[in-house]
N, C-alpha and C. Protein backbone atom coordinates (compact mmCIF):
# COMPACT_ATOMS: atom_id res chain seq x y z
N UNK A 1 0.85 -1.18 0.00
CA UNK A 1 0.00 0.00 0.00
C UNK A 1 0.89 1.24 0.00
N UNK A 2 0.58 2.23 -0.56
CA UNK A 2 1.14 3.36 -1.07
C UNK A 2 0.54 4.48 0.22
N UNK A 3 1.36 4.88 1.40
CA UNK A 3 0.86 5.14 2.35
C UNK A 3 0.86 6.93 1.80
N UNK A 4 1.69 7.68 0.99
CA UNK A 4 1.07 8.79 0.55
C UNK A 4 -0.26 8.93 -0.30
N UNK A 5 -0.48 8.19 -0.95
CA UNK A 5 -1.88 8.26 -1.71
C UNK A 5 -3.01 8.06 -0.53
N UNK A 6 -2.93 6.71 0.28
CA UNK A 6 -4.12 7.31 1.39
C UNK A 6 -4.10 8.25 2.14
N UNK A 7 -2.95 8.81 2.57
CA UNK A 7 -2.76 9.64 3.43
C UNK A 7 -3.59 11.10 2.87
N UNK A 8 -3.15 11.13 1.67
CA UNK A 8 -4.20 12.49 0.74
C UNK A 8 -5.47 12.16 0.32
N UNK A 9 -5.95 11.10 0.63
CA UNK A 9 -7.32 10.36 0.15
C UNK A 9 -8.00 11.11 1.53
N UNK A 10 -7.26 10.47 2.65
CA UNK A 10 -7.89 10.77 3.84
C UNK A 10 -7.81 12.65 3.78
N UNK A 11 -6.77 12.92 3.78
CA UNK A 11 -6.92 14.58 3.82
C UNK A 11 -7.63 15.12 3.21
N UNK A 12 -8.30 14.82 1.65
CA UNK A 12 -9.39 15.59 1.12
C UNK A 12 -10.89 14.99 1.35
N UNK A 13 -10.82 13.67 2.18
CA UNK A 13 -11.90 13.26 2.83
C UNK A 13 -12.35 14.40 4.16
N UNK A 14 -11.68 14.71 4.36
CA UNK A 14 -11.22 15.55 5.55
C UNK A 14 -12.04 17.14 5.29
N UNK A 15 -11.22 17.50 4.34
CA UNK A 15 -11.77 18.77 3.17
C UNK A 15 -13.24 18.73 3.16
N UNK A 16 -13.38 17.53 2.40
CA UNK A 16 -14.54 17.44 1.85
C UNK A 16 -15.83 17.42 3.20
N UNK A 17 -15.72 17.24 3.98
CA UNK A 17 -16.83 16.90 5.28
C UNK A 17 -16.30 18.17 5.80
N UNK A 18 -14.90 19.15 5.70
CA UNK A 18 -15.36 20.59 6.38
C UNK A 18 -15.89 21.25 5.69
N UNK A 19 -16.08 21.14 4.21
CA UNK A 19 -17.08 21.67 3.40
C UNK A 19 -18.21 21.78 3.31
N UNK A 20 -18.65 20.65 3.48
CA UNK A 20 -19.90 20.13 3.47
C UNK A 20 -21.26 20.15 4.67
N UNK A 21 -19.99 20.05 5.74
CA UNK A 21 -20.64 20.02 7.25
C UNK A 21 -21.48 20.86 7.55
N UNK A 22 -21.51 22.46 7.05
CA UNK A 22 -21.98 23.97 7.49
C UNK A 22 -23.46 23.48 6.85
N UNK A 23 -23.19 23.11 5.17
CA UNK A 23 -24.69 22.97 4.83
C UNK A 23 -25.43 21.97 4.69
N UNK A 24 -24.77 20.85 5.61
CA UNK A 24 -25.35 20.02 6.21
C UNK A 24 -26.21 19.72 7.86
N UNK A 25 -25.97 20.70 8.55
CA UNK A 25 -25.97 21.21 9.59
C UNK A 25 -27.82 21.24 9.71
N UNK A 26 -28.44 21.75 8.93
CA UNK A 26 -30.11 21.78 8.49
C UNK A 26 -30.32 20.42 8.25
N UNK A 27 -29.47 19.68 8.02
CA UNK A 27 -30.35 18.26 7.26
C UNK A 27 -30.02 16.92 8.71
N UNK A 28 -31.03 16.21 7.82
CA UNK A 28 -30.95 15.01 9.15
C UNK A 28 -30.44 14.51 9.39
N UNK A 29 -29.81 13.21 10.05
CA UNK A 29 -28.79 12.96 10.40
C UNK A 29 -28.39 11.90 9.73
N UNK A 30 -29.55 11.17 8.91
CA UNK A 30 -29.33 10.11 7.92
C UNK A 30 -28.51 11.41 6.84
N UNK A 31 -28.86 12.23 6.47
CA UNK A 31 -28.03 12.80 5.63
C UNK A 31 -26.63 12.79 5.88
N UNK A 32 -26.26 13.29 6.69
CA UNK A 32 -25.29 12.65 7.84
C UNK A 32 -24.32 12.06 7.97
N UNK A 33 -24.86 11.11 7.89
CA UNK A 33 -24.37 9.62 8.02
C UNK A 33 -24.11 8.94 6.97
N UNK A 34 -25.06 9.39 5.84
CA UNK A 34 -24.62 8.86 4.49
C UNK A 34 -23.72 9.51 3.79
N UNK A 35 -22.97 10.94 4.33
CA UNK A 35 -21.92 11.65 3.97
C UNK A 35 -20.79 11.06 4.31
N UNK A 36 -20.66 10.87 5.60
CA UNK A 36 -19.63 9.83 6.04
C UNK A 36 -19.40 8.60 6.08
N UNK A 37 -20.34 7.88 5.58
CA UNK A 37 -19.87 6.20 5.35
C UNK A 37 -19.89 6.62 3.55
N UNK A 38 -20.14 7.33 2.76
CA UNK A 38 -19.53 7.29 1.47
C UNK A 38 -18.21 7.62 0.99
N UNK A 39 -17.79 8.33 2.24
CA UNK A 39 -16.43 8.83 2.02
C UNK A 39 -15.24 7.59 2.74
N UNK A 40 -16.41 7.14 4.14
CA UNK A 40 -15.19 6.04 4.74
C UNK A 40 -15.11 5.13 3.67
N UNK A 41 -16.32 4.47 2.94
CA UNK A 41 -16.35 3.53 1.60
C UNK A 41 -14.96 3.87 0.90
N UNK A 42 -14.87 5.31 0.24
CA UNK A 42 -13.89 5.65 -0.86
C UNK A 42 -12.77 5.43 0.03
N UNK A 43 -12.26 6.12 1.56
CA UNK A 43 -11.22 5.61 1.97
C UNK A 43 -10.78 4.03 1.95
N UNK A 44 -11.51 3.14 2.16
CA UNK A 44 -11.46 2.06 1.99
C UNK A 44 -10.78 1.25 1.02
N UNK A 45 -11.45 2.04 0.14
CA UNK A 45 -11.09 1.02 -1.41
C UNK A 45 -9.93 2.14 -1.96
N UNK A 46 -9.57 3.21 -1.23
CA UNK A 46 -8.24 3.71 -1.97
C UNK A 46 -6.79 2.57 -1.08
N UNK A 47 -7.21 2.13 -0.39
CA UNK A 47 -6.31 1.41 0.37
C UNK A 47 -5.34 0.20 -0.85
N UNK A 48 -6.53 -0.18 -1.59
CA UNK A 48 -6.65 -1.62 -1.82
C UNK A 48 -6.17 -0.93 -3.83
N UNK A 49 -4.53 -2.10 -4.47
CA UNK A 49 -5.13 -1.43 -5.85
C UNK A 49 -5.41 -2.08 -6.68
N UNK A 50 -6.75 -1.24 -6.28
CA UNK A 50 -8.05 -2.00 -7.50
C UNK A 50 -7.38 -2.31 -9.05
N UNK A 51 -6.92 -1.42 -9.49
CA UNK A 51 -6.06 -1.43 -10.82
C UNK A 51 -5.57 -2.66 -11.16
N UNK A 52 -4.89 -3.01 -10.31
CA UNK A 52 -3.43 -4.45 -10.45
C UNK A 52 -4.66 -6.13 -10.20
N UNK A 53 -5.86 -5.51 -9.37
CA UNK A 53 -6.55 -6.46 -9.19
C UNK A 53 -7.45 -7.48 -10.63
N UNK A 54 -7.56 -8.63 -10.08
CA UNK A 54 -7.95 -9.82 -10.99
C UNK A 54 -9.68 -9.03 -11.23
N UNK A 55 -10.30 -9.21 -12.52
CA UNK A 55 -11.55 -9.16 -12.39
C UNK A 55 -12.66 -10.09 -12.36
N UNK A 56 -13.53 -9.85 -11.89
CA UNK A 56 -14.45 -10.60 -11.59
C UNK A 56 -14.58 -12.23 -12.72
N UNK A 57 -13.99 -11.34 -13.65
CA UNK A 57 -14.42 -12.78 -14.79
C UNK A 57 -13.46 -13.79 -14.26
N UNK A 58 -12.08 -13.51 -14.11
CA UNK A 58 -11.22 -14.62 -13.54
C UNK A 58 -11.41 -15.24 -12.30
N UNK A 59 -11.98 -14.19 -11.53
CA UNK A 59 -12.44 -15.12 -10.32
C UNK A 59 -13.61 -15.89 -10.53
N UNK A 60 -14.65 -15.63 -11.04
CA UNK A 60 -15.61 -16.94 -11.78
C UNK A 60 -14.81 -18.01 -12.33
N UNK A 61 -13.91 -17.82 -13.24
CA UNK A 61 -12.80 -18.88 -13.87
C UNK A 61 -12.85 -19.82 -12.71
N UNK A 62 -12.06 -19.10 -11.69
CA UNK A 62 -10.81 -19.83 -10.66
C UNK A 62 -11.86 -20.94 -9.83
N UNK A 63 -13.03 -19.81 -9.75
CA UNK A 63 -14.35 -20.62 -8.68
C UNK A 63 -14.82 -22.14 -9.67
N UNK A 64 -14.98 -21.83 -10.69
CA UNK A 64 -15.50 -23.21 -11.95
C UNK A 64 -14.82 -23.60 -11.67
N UNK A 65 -13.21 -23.73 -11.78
CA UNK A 65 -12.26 -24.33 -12.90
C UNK A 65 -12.98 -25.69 -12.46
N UNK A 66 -13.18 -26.02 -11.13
CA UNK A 66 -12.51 -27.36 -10.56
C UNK A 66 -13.77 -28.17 -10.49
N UNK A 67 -14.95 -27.28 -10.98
CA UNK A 67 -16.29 -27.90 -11.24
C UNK A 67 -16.80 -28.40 -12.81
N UNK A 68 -15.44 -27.76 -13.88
CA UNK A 68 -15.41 -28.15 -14.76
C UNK A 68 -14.63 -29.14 -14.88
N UNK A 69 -13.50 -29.67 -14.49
CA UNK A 69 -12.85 -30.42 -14.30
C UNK A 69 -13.43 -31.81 -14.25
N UNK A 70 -14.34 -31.43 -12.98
CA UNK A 70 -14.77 -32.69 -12.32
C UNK A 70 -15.97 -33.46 -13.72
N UNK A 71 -16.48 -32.29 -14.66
CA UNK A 71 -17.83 -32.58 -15.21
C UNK A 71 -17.07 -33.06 -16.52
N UNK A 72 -15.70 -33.05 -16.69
CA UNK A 72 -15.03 -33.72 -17.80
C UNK A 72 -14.96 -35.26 -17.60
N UNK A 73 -14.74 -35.49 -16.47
CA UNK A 73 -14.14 -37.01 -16.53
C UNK A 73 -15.38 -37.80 -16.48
C-alpha cells in the first residue's frame, strides 16, 4: 500500500466533510451519516489497488475451474 496516496485520500476526505458540514448542519442525520460512510467507503477502497486487481471474470474462472474439471471425466 502506497501510504502517501491514502494519506491524501484521507486529507481531502477531511476537506470534503469541512465543506460540506456547514450545509449540512439543516439536514438530518441520515443525511449525515450517508456523507460519512460514502467517504469512509472511498477511503477504503483507496487502500486496496483496485487497478493491479484480478476481475471478476477470472475469479468466476478460478471458482469453476474445478467444477469443470470434475464434469469432464
Amino acid at each position: 500500500m502506497k501510504w502517501a496516496a491514502f494519506l491524501s485520500t484521507a486529507f481531502i476526505a477531511i476537506l470534503i466533510i469541512l465543506y460540506e458540514w456547514p450545509k449540512l448542519k439543516q439536514k438530518s442525520a441520515k443525511d449525515k451519516l450517508a456523507l460519512v460512510s460514502l467517504l469512509l467507503i472511498g477511503l477504503l477502497l483507496s487502500m486496496f489497488h483496485l487497478q493491479e486487481m484480478a476481475g471478476p471474470t477470472s475469479w468466476i474462472e478460478a471458482f469453476f475451474r474445478p467444477l469443470g474439471e470434475f464434469m469432464e471425466r
